[in-house]
Protein backbone atom coordinates (compact mmCIF):
# COMPACT_ATOMS: atom_id res chain seq x y z
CA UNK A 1 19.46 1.74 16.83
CA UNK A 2 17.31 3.06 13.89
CA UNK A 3 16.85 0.77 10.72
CA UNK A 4 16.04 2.52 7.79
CA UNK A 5 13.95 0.44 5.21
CA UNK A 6 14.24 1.56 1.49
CA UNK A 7 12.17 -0.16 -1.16
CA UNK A 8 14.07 0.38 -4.49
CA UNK A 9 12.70 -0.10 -7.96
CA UNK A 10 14.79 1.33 -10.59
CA UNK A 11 15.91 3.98 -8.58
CA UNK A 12 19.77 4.25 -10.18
CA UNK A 13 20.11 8.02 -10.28
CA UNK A 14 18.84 8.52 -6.50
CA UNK A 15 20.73 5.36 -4.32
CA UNK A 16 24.00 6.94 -3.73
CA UNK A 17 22.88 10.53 -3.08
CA UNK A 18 20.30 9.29 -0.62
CA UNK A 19 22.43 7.11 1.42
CA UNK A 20 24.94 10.00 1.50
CA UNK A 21 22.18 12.30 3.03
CA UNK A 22 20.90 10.10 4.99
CA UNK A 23 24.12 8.97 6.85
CA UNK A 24 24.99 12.50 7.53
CA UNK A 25 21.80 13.84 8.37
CA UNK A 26 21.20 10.76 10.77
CA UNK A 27 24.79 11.01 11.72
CA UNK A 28 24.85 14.97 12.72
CA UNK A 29 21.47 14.37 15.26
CA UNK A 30 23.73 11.60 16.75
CA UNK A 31 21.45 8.94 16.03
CA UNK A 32 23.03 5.30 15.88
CA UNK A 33 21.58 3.59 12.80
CA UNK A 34 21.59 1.19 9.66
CA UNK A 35 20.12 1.29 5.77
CA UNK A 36 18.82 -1.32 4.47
CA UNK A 37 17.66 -1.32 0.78
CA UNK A 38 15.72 -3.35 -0.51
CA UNK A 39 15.92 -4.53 -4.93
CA UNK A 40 12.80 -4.93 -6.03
CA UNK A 41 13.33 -6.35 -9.43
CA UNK A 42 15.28 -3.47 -11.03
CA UNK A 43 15.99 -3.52 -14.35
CA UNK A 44 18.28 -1.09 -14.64
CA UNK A 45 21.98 -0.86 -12.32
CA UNK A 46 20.12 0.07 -8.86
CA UNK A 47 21.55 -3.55 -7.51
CA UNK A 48 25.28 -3.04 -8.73
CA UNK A 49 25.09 0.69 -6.81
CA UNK A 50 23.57 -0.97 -3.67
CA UNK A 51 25.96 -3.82 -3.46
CA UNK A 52 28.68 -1.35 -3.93
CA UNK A 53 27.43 0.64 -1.11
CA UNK A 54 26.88 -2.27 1.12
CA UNK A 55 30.70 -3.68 0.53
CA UNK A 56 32.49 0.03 1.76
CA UNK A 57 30.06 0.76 4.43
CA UNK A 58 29.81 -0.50 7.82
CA UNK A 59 25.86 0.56 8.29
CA UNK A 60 24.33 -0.22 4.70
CA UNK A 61 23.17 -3.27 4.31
CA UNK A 62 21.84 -4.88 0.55
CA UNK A 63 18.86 -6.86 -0.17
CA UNK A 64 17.98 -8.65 -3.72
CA UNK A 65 14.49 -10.23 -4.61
CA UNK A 66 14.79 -12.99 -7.02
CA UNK A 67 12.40 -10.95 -9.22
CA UNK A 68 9.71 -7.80 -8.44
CA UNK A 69 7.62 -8.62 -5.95
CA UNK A 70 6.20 -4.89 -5.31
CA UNK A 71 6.30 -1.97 -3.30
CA UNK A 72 4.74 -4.56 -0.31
CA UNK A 73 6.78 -7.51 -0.58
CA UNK A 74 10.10 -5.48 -0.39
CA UNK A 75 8.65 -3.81 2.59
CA UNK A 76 8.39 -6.89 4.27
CA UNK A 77 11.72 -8.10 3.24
CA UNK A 78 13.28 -5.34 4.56
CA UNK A 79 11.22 -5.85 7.86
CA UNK A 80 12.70 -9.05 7.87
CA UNK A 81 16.29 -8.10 7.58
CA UNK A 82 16.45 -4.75 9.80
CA UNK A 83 18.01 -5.55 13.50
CA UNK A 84 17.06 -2.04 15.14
CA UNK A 85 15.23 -1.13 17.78
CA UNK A 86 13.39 0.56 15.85
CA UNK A 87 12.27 0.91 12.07
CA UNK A 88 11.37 3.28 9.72
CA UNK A 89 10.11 2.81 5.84
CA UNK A 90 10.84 5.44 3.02
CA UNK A 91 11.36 5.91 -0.46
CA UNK A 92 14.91 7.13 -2.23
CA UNK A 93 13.38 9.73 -4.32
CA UNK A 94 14.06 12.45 -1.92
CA UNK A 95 10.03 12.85 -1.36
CA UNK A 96 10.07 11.82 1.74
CA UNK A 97 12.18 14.34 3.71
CA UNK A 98 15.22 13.00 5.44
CA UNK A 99 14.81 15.90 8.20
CA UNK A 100 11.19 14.48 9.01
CA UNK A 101 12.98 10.89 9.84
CA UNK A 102 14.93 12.98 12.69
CA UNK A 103 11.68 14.38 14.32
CA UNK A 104 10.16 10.60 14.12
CA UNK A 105 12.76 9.08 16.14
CA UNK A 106 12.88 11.54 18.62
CA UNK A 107 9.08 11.38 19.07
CA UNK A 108 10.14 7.53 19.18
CA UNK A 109 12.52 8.48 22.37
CA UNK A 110 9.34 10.05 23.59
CA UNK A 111 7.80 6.47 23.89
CA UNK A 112 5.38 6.85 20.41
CA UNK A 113 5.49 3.13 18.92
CA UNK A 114 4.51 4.03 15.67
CA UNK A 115 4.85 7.47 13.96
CA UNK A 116 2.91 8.04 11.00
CA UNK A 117 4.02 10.58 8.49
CA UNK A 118 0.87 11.91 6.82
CA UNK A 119 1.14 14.24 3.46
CA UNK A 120 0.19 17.68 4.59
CA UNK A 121 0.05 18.33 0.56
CA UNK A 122 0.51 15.91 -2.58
CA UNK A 123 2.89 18.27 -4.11
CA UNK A 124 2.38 18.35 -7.91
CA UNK A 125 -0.15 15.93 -8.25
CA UNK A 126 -2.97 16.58 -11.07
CA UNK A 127 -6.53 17.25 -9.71
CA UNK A 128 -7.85 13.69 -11.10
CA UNK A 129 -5.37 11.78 -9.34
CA UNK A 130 -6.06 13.80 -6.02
CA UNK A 131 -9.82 13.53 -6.40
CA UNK A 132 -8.95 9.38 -7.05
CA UNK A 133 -7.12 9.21 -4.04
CA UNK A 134 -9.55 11.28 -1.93
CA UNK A 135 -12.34 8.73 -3.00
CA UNK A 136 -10.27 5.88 -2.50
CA UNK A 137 -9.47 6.65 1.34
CA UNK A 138 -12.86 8.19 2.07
CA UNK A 139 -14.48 4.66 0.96
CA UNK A 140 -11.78 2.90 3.55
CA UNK A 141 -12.89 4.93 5.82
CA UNK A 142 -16.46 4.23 5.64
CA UNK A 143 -15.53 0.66 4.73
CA UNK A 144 -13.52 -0.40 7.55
CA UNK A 145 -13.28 2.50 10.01
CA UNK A 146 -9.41 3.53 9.17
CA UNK A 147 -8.66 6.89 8.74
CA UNK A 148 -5.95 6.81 6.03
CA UNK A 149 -6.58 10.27 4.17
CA UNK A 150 -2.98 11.25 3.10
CA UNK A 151 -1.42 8.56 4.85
CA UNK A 152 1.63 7.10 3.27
CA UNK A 153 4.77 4.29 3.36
CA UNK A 154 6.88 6.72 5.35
CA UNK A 155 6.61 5.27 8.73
CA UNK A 156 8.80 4.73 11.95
CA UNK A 157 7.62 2.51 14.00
CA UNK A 158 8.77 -0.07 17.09
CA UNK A 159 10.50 -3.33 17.65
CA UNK A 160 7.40 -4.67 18.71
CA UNK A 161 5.34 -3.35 15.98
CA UNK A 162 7.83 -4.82 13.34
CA UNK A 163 7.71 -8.29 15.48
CA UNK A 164 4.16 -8.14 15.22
CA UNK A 165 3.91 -7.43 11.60
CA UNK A 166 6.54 -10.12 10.88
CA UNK A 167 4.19 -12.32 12.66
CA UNK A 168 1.51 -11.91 9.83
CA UNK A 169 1.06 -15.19 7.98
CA UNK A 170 -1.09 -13.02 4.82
CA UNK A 171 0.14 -13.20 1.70
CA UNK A 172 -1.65 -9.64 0.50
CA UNK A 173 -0.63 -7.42 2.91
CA UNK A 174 -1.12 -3.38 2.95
CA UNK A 175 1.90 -1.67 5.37
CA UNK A 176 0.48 1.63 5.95
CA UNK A 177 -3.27 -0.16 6.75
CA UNK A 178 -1.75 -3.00 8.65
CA UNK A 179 0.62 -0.68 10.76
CA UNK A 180 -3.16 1.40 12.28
CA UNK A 181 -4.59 -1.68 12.20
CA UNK A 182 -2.14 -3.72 15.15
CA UNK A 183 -3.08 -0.93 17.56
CA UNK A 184 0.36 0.49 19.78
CA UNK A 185 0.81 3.98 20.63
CA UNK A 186 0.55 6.11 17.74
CA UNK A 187 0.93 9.72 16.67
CA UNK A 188 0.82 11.72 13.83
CA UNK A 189 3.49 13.78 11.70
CA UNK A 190 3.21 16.07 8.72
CA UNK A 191 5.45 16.93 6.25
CA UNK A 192 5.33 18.72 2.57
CA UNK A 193 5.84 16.02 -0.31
CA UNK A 194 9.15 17.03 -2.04
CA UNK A 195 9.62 16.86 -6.10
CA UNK A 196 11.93 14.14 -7.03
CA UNK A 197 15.30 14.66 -7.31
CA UNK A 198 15.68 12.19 -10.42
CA UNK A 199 13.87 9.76 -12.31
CA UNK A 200 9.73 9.23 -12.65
CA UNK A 201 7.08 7.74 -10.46
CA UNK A 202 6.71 3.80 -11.23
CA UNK A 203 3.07 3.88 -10.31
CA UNK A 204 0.76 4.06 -13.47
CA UNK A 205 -2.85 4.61 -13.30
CA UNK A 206 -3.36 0.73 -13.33
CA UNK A 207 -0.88 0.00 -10.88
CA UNK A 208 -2.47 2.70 -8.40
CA UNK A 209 -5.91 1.11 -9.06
CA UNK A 210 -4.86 -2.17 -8.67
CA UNK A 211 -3.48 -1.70 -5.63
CA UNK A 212 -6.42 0.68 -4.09
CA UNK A 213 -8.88 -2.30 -4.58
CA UNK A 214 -6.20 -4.56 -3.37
CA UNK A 215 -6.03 -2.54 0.24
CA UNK A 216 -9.93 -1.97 -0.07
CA UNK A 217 -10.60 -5.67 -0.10
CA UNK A 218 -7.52 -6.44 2.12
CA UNK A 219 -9.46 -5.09 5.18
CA UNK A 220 -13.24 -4.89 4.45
CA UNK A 221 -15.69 -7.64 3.29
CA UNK A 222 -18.26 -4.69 2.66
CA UNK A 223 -18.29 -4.78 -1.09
CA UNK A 224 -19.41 -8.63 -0.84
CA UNK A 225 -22.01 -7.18 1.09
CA UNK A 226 -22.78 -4.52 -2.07
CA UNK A 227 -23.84 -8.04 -4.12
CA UNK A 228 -26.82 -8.52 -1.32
CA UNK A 229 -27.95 -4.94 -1.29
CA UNK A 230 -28.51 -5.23 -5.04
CA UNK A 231 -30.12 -8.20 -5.38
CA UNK A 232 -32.91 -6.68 -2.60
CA UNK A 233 -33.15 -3.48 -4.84
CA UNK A 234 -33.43 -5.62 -8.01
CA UNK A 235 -36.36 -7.66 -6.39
CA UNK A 236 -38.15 -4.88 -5.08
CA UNK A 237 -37.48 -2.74 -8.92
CA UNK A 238 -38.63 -6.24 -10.06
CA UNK A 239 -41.80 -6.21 -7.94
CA UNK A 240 -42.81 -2.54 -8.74
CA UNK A 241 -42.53 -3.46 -12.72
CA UNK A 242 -44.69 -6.99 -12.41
CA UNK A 243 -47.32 -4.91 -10.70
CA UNK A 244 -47.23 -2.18 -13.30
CA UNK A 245 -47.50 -4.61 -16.37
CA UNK A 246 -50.04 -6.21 -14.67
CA UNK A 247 -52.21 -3.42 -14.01
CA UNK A 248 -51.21 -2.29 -17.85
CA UNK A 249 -52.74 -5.21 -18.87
CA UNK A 250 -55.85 -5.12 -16.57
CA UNK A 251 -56.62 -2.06 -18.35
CA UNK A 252 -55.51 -2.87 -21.60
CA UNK A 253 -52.59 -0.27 -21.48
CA UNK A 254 -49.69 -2.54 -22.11
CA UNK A 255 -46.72 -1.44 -23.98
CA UNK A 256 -46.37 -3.27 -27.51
CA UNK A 257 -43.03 -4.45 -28.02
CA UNK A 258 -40.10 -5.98 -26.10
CA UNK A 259 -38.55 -2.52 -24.82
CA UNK A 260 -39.71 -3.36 -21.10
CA UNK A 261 -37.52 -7.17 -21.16
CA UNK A 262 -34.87 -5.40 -22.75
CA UNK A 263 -34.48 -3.23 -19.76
CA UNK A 264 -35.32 -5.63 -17.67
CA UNK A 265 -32.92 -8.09 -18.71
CA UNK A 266 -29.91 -5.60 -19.00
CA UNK A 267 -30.30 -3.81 -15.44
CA UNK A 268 -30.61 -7.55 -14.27
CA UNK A 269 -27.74 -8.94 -16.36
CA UNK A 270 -25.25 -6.22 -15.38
CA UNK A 271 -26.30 -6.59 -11.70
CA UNK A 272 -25.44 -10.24 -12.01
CA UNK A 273 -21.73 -9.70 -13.83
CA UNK A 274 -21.28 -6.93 -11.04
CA UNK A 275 -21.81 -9.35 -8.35
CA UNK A 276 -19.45 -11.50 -9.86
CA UNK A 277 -16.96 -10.02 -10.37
CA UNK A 278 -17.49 -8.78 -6.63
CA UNK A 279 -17.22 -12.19 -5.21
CA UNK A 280 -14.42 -13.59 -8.00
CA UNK A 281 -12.05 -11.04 -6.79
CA UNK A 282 -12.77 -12.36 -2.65
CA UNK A 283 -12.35 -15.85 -4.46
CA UNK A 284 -9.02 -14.83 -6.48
CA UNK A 285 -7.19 -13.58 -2.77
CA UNK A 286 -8.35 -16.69 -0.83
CA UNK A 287 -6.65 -18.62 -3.61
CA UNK A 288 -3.70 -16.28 -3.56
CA UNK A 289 -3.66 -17.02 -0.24
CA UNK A 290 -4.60 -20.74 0.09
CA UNK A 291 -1.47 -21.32 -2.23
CA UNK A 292 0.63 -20.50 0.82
CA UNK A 293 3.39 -18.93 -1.40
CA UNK A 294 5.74 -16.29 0.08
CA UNK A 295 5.23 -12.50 -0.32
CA UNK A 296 9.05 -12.50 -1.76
CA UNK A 297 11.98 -14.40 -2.18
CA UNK A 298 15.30 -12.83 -1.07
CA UNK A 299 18.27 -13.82 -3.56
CA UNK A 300 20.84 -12.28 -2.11
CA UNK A 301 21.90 -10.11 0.83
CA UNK A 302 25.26 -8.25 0.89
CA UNK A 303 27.60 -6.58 3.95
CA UNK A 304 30.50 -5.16 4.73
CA UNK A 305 33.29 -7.93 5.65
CA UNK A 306 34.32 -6.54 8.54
CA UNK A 307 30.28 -5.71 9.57
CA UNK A 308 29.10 -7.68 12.45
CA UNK A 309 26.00 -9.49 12.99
């Protein structure tokens, strides 16, 4: 059986259609499955539609977080929750093409333990956010040796891989990092980002930074090692100005005024507030993760009555 695991936040206008397409879609390649969606937090009446859902069908199953715990944590719920032998993670909004979940799971069949859908474009993305994201995964990759370029959420992957991932005591967790990072057999599929069929994207510009020096830190301690590289530089810059000043004043040449400590003391200064802010983010996740709080709190899951367990 295929579980499908859909992360919803305020996704009202796209619930019902996608379910419909999904079930008949999964239904038509004869493939024996389930949907679980997962509430993040919605404000709006996404939990209403997907309890409704859940009640009348025998293969939907409902998940509510006591609050929004992110795109991660309702992930991970929905790892919790899904039964099938295998899993697979995508979004409502129709960008993630249903028809790509069919070639996944047969590539599954094929003995693949975890298919990876990769963007083969970003659709109608504007040329700073692609050059961000291009950055942001070509400093992964240099950082900690994964090759994420155009990776995304959309995912099918195996029993064991979910059992493995469930296994994960971190609090902080990145799914489409984590998911390379366990090893298994994996492959590669590509498929054309689709435009939305209703509502906007819930990512801003902070939430998308947040979370790409979230994942950054999640599985590299490189930029603590930034903080030693610049203290080196600043002590050899430091060494090449004390021997100019003194020669300047060996010869009598030195510069009247303070312009020299000035620009001493702000290069030094703002490699200093760098470096700590460096090492007070590396301190903020171990006490995020020291606190041993969970990465979400399930409220409430709804069934069919006559669905069994």
């Amino acid at each position: 059986m295929l579980s499908v695991v859909v992360p919803c936040y305020n996704e009202q206008d796209n619930i019902s259609n996608f379910a419909f397409e999904l079930n008949k879609t999964l239904s038509t390649a004869g493939i024996d499955h389930e949907i679980v969606f997962v509430n993040d937090g919605s404000s709006d009446n996404s939990w209403n539609i997907m309890q409704r859902l859940a009640s009348s069908s025998l293969n939907i199953t409902a998940v509510n977080l006591s609050r929004n715990f992110g795109k991660e944590g309702a992930i991970f719920a929905g790892l919790e929750i899904a039964k099938g032998d295998c899993v697979a993670v995508m979004d409502s909004d129709f960008q993630h093409p249903i028809e790509t979940l069919v070639e996944m799971y047969r590539l599954w069949q094929d003995g693949v333990q975890i298919v990876d859908g990769v963007k083969s474009d970003r659709g109608q993305e504007s040329k700073a956010h692609n050059v961000m994201v291009k950055l942001f995964y070509d400093s992964l990759a240099k950082m900690s040796d994964m090759q994420l370029y155009n990776s995304s959420d959309f995912k099918l992957v195996d029993r064991a891989v979910v059992d493995a991932l469930n296994q994960m005591p971190e609090k902080l967790t990145f799914f489409r990092g984590l998911s390379q990072w366990v090893g298994f057999r994996s492959e590669k599929i590509y498929f054309e980002v689709k435009e939305r069929k209703a509502g906007k994207s819930k990512f801003s510009f902070k939430s998308l930074a947040k979370f790409a020096i979230n994942s950054v830190t999640s599985f590299t301690s490189v930029p603590l090692h930034i903080v030693t590289v610049m203290s080196l530089v600043t002590f050899i810059f430091s060494i090449i100005m004390g021997v100019d000043t003194y020669i300047n004043w060996v010869t009598h040449n030195a510069f009247v005024g303070f312009s020299t400590v000035i620009f001493l003391i702000l290069i030094i200064g703002s490699g200093i507030m760098f470096s700590l802010g460096i090492i007070g983010h590396y301190l903020a996740k171990i006490y995020e993760e020291v606190k041993g709080r969970p990465r979400y709190i399930i409220n409430e899951v709804v069934k069919s009555n006559n669905k069994q367990d």
